[in-house]
N, C-alpha and C. Protein backbone atom coordinates (compact mmCIF):
# COMPACT_ATOMS: atom_id res chain seq x y z
N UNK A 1 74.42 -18.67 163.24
CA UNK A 1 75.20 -19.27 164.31
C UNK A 1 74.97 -18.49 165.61
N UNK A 2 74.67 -18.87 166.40
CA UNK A 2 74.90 -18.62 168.14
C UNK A 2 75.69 -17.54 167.99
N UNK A 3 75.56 -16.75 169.23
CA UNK A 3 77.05 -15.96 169.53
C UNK A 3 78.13 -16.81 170.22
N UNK A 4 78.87 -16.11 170.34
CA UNK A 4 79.59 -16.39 171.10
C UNK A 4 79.48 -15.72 172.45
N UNK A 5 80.70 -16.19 173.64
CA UNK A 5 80.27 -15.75 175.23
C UNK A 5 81.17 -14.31 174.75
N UNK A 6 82.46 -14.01 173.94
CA UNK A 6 83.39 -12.74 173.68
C UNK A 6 82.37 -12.08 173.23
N UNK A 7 80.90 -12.11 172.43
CA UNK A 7 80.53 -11.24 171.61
C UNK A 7 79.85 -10.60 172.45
N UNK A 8 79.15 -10.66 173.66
CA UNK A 8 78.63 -9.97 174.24
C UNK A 8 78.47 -9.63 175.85
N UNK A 9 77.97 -9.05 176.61
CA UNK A 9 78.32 -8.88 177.75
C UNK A 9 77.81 -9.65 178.80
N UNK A 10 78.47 -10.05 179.34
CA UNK A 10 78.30 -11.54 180.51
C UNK A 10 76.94 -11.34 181.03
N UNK A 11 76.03 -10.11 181.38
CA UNK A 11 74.72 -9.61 182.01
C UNK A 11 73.68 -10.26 180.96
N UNK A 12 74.19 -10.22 179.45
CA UNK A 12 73.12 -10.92 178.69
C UNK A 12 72.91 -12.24 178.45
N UNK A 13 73.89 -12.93 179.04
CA UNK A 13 74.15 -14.53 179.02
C UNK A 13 72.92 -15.33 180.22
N UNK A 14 72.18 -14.91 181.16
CA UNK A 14 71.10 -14.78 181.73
C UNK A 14 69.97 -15.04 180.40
N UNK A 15 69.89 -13.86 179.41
CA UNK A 15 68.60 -14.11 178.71
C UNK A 15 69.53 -14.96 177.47
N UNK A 16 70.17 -15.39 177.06
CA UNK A 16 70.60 -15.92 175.82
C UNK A 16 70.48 -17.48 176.50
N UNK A 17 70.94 -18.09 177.81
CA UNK A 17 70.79 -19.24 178.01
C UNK A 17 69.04 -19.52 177.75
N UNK A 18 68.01 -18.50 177.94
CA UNK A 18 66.76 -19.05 177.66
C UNK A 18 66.44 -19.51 176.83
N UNK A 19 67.63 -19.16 175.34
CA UNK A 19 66.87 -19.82 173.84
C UNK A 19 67.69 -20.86 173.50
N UNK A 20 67.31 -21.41 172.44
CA UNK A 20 68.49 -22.49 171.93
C UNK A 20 69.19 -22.72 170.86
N UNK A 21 69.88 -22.86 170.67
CA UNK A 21 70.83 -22.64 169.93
C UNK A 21 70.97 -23.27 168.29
N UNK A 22 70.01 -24.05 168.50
CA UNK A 22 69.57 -24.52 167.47
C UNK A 22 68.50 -24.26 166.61
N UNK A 23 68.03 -23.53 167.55
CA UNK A 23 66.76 -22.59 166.23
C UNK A 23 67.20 -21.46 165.87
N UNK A 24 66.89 -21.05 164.31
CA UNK A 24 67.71 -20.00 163.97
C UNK A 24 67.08 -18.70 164.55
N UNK A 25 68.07 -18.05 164.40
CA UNK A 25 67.61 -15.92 164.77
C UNK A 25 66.18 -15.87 163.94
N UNK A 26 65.81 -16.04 162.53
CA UNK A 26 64.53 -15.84 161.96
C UNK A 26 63.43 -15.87 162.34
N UNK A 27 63.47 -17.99 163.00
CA UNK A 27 62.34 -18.15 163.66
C UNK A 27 61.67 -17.88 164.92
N UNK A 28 62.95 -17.71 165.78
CA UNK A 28 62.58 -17.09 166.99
C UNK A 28 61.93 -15.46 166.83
N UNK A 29 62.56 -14.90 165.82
CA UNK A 29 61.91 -13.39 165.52
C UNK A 29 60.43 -13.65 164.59
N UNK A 30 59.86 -15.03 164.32
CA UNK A 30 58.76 -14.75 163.54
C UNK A 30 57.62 -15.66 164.02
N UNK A 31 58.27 -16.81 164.00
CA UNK A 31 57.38 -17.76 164.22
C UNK A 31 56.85 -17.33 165.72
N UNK A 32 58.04 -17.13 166.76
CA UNK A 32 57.77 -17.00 168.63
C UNK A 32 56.89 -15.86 168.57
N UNK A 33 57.34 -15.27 168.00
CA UNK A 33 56.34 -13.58 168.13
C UNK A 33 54.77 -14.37 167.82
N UNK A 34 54.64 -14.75 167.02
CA UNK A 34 53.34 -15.09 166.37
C UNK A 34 52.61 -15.53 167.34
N UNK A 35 53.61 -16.91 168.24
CA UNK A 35 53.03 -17.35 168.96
C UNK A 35 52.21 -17.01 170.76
N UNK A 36 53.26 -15.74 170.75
CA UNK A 36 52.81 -15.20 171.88
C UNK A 36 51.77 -14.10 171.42
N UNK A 37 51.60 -13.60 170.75
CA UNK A 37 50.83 -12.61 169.81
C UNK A 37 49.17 -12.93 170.40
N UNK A 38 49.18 -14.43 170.02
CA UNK A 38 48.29 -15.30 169.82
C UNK A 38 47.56 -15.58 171.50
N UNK A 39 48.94 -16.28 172.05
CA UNK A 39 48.11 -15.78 173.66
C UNK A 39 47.76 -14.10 174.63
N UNK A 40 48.37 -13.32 173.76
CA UNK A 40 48.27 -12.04 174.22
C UNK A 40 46.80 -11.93 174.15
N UNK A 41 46.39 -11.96 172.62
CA UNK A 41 45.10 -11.39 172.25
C UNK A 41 43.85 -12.03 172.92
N UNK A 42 44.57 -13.49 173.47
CA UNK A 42 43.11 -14.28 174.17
C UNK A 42 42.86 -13.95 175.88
N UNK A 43 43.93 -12.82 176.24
CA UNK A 43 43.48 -12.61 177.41
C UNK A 43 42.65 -11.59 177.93
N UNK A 44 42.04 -11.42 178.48
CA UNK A 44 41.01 -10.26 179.29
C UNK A 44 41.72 -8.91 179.29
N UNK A 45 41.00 -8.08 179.41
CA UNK A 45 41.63 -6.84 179.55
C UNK A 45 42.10 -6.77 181.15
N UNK A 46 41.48 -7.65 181.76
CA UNK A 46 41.89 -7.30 183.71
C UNK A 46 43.17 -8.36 183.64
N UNK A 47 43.18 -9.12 183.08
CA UNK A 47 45.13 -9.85 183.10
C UNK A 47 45.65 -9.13 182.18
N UNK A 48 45.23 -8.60 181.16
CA UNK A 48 46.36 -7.67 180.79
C UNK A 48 47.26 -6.62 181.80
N UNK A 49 46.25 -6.40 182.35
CA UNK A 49 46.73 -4.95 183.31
C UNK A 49 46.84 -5.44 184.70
N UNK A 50 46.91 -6.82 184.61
CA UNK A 50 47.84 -7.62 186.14
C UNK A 50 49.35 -7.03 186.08
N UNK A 51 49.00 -6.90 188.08
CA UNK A 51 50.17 -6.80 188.19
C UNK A 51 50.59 -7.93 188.99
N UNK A 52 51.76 -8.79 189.31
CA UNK A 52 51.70 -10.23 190.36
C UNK A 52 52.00 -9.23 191.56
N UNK A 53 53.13 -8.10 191.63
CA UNK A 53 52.98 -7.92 193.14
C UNK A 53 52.66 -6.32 192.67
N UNK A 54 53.24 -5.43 193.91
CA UNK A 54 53.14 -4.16 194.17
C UNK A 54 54.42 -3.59 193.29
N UNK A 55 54.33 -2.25 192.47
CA UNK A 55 55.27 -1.97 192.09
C UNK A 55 56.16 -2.64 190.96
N UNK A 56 55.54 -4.02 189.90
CA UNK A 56 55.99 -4.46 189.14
C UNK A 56 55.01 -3.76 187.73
N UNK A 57 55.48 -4.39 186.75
CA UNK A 57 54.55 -3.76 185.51
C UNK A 57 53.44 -4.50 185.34
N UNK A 58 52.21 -4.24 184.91
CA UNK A 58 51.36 -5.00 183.91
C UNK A 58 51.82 -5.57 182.54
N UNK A 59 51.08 -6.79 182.39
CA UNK A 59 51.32 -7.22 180.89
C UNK A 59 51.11 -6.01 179.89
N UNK A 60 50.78 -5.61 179.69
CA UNK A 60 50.87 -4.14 179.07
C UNK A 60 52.18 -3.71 178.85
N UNK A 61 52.42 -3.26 180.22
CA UNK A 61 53.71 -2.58 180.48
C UNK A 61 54.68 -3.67 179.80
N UNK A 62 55.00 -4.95 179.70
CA UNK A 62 55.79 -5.78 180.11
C UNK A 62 55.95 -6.01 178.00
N UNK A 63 54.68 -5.83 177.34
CA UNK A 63 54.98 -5.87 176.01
C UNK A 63 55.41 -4.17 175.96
N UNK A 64 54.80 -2.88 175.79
CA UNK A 64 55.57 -1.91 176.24
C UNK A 64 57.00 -2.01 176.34
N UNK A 65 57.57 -2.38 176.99
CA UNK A 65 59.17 -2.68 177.44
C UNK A 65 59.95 -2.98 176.28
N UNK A 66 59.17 -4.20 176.14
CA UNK A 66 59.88 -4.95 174.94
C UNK A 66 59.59 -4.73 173.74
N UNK A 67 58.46 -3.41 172.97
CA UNK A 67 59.10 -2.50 172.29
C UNK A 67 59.80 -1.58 172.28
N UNK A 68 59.57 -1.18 173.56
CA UNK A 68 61.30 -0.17 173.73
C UNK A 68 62.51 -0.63 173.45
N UNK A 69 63.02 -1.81 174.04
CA UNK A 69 63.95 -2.58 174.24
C UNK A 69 64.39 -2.94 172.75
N UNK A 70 63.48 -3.21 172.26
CA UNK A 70 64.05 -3.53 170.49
C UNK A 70 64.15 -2.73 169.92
N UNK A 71 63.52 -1.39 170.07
CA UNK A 71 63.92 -0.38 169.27
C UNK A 71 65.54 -0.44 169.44
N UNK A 72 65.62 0.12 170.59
CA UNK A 72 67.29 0.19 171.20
C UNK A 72 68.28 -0.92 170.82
N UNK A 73 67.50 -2.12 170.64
CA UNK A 73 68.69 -2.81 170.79
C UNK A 73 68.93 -3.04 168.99
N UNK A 74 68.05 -2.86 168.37
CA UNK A 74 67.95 -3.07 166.91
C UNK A 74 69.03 -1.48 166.58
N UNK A 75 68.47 -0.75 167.08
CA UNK A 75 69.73 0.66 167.14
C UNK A 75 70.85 0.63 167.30
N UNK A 76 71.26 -0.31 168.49
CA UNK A 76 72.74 -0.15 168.65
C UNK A 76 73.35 -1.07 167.53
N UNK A 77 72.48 -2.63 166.92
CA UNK A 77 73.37 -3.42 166.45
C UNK A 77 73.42 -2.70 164.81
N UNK A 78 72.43 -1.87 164.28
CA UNK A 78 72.89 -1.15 163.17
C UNK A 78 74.03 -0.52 163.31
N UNK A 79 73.99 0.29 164.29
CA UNK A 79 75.22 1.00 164.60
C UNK A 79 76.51 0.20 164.24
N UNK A 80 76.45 -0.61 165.58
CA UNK A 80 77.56 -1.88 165.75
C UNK A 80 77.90 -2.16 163.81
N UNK A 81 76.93 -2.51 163.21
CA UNK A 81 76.94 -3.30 161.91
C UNK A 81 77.88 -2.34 161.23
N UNK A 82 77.29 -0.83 161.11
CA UNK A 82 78.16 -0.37 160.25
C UNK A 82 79.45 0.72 160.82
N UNK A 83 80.20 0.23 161.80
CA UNK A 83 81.61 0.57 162.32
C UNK A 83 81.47 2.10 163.18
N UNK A 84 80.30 1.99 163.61
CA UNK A 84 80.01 2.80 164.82
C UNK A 84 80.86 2.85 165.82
N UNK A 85 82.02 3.25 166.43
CA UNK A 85 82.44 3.02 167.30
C UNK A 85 82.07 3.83 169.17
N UNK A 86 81.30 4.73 168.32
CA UNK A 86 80.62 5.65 169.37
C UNK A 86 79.90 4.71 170.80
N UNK A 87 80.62 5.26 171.79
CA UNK A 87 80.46 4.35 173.13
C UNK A 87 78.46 4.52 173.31
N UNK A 88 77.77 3.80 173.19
CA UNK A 88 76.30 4.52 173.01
C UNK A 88 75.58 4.50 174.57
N UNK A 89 74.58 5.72 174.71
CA UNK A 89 74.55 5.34 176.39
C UNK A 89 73.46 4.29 176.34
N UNK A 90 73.29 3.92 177.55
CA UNK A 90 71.88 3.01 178.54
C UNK A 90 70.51 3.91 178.19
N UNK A 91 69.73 3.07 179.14
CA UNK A 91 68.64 3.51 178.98
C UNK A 91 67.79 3.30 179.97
N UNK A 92 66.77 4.21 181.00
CA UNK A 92 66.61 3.46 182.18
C UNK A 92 64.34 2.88 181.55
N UNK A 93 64.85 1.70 182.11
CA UNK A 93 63.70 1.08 181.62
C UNK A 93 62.35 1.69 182.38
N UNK A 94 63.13 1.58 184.15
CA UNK A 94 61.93 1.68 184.96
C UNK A 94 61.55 3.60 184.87
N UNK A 95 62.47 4.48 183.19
CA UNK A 95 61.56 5.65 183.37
C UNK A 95 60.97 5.58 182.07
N UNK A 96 61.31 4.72 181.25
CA UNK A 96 60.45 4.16 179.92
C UNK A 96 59.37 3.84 180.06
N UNK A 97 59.06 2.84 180.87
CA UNK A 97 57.51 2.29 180.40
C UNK A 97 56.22 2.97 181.48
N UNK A 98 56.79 4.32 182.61
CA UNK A 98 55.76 4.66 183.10
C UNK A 98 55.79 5.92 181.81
N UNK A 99 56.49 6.66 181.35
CA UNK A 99 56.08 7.48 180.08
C UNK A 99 55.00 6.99 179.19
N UNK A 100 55.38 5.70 179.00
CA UNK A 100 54.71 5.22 177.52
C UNK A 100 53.56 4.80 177.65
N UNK A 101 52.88 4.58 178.61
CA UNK A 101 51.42 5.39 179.19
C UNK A 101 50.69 3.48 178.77
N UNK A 102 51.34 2.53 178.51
CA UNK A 102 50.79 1.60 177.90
C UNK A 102 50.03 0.81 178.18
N UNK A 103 49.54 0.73 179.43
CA UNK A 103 48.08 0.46 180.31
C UNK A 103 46.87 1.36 179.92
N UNK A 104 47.21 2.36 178.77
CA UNK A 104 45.67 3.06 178.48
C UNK A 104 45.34 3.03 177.23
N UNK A 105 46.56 1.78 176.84
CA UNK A 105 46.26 1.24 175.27
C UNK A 105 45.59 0.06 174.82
N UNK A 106 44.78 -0.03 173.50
CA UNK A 106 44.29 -1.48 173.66
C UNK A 106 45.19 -2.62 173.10
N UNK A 107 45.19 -3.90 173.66
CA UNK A 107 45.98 -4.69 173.17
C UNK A 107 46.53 -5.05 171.88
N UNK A 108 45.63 -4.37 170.67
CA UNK A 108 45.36 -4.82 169.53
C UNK A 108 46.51 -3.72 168.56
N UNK A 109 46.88 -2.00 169.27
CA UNK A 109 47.51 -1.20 169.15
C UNK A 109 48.72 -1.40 169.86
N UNK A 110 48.80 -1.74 170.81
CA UNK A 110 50.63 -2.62 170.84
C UNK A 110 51.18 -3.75 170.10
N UNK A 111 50.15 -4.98 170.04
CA UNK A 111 50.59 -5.83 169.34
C UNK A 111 50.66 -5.64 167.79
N UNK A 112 50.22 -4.43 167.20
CA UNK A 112 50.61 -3.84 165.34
C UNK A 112 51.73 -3.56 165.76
N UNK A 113 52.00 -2.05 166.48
CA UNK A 113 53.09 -1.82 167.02
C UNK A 113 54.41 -2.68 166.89
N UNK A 114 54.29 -3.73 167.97
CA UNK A 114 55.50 -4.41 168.43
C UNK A 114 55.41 -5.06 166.98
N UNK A 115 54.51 -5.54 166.19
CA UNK A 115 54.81 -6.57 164.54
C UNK A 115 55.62 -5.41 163.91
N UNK A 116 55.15 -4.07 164.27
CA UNK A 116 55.95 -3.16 162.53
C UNK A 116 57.17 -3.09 163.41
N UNK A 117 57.48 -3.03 164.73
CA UNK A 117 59.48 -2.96 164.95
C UNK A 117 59.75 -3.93 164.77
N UNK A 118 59.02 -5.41 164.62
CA UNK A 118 59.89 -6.36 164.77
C UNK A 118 59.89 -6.52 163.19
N UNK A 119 59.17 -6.11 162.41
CA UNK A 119 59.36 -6.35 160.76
C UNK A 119 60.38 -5.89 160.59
N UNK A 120 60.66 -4.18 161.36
CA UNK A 120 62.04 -3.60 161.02
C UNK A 120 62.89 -4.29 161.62
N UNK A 121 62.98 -4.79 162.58
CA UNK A 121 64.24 -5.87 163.05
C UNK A 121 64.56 -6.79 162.31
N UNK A 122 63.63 -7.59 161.43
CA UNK A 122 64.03 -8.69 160.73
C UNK A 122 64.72 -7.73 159.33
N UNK A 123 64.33 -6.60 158.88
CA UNK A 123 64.56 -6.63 157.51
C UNK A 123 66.06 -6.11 157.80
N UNK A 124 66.38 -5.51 159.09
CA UNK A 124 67.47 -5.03 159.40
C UNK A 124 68.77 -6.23 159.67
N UNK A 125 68.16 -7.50 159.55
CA UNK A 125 68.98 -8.41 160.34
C UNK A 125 69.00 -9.18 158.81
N UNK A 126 67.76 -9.21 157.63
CA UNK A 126 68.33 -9.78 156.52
C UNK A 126 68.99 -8.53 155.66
N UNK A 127 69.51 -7.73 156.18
CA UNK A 127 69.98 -7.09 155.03
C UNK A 127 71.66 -6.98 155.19
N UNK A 128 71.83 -7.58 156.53
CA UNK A 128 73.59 -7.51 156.61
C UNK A 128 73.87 -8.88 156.56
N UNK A 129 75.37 -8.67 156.18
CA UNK A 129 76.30 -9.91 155.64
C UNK A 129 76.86 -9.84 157.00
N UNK A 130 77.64 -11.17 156.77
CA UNK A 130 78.66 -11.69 157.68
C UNK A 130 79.45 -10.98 158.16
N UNK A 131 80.56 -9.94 157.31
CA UNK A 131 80.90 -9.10 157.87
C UNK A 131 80.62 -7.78 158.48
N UNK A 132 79.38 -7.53 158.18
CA UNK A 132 78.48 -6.39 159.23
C UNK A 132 78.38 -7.41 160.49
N UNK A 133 77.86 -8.32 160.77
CA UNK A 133 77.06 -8.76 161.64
C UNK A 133 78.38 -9.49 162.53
N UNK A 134 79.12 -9.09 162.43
CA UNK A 134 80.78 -9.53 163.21
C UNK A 134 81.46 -7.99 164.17
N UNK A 135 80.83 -7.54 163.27
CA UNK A 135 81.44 -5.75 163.75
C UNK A 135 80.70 -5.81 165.08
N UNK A 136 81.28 -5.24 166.14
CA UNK A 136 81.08 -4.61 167.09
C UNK A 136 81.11 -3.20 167.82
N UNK A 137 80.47 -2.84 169.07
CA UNK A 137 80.61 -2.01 169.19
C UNK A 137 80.08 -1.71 170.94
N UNK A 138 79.85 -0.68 171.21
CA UNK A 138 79.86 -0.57 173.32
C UNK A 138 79.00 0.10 173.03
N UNK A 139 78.11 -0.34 174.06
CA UNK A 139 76.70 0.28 174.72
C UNK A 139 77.35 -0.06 176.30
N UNK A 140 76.83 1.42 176.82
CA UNK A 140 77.08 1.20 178.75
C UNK A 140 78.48 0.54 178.44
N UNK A 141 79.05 0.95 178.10
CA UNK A 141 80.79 0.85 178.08
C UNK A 141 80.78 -0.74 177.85
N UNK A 142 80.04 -1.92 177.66
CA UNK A 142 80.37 -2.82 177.49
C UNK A 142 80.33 -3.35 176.14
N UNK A 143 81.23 -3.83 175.34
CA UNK A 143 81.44 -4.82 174.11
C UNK A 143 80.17 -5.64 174.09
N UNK A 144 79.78 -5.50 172.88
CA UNK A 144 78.35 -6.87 171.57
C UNK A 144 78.61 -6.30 170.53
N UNK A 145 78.43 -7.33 170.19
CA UNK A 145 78.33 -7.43 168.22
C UNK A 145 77.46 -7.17 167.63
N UNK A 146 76.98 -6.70 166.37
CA UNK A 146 75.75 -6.61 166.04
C UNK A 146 75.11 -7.82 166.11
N UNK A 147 75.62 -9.00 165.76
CA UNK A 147 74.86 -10.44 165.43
C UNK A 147 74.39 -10.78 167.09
N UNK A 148 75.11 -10.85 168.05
CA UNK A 148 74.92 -11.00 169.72
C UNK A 148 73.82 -9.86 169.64
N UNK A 149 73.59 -8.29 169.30
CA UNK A 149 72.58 -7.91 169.97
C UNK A 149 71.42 -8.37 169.02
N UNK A 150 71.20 -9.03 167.81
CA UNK A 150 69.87 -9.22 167.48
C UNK A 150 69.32 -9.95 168.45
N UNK A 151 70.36 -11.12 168.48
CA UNK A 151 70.24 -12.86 169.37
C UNK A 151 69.22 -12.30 170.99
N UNK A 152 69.95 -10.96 171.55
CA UNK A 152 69.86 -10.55 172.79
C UNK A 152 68.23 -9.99 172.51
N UNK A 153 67.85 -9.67 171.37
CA UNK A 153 66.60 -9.22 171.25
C UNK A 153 65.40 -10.47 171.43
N UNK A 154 65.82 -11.67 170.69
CA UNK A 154 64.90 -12.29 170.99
C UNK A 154 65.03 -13.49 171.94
N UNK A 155 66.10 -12.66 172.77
CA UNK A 155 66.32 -13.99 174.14
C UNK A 155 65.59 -13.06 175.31
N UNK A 156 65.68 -11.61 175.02
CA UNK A 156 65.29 -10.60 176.12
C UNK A 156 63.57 -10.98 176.40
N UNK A 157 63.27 -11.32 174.43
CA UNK A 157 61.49 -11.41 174.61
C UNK A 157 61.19 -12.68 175.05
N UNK A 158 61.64 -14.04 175.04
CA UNK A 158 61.84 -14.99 175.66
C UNK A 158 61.89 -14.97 177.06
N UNK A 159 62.80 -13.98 177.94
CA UNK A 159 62.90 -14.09 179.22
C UNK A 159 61.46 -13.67 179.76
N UNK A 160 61.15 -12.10 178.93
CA UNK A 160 59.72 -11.69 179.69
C UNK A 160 58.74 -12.67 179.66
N UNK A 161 58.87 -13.15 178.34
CA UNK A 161 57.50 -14.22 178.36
C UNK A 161 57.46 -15.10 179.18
N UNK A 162 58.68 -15.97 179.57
CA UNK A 162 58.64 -16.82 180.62
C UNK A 162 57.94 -16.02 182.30
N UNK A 163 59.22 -14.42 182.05
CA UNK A 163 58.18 -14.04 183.03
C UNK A 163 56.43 -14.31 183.47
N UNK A 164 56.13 -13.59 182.15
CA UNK A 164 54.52 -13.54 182.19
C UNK A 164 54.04 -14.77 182.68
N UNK A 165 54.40 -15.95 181.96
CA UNK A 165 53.93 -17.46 181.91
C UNK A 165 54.09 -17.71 183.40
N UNK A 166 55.32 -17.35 184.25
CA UNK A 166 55.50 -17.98 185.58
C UNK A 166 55.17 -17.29 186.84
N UNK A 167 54.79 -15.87 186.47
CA UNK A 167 54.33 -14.38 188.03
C UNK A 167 52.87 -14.52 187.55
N UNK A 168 52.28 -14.26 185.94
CA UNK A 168 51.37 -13.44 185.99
C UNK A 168 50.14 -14.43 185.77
N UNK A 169 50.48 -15.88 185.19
CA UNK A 169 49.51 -16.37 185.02
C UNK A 169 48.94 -17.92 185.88
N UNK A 170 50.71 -18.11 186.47
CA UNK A 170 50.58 -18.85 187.51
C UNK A 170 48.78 -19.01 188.62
């Protein structure tokens, strides 16, 4: 089921309107991945490492991100799942992905990468019940549920991709 708008924080309702509500959490974590996987690998190494303006990331960077981003967010909703109440901090993105050096990687070593966190995301998301996946908990002082932050994981990879699809390949 969907989240709800109580389960999570109004800033993520931006990337959750991108998916729909009618396809389940699974397929968006298996089938979508697959499918962008698929246009990743058919592009050049010089659009990989597009940037559309000055000061934004490369496609690189932009899958980069969004293994960071799932690590974290697959982190907090374990947490969340099992009665974590520990307020958990943020995380600043724009000092994440110049660390993670991911413009001097080849495409073929992020995209294993991003498959083995997202394997751990799925096995993490079939292994709780209803009542794990109801529990909540605060990241950046704001209230989600564990079930809202899986949802937020694959609405977050949804938003970038649209990114990519509408700055980088336009």
């Amino acid at each position: 089921m969907f989240p709800q708008k109580e389960d999570y924080p109004a800033y993520f309702g931006r990337y959750l309107s991108q998916i729909s509500a009618d396809i389940p959490l699974n397929s968006y974590l298996t089938e979508k991945l697959a499918a962008h996987f698929e246009k990743f690998r058919q592009m050049t190494e010089s659009q990989l490492l597009h940037r559309y303006a000055a000061g934004k990331w490369s496609i690189k960077e932009v899958i980069g991100h969004l293994i960071d981003t799932e690590r974290i967010m697959a982190y907090r909703a374990l947490r969340f799942a099992r009665g974590d109440k520990t307020n958990l901090p943020g995380f600043d993105e724009n000092t994440y992905v110049p660390a993670g050096k991911f413009d001097a990687r080849n495409i073929d070593s992020l995209l294993s990468e991003w498959q083995d966190v997202r394997n751990a995301t799925i096995s993490l998301l079939n292994s709780l019940d209803a009542e794990a996946l109801a529990r909540g908990g605060t990241a950046n002082d704001l209230y989600c549920t564990a079930h809202a932050m899986l949802y937020i994981i694959a609405a977050h990879q949804e938003h970038h991709v649209n990114i990519v699809k509408e700055r980088y390949l336009a």
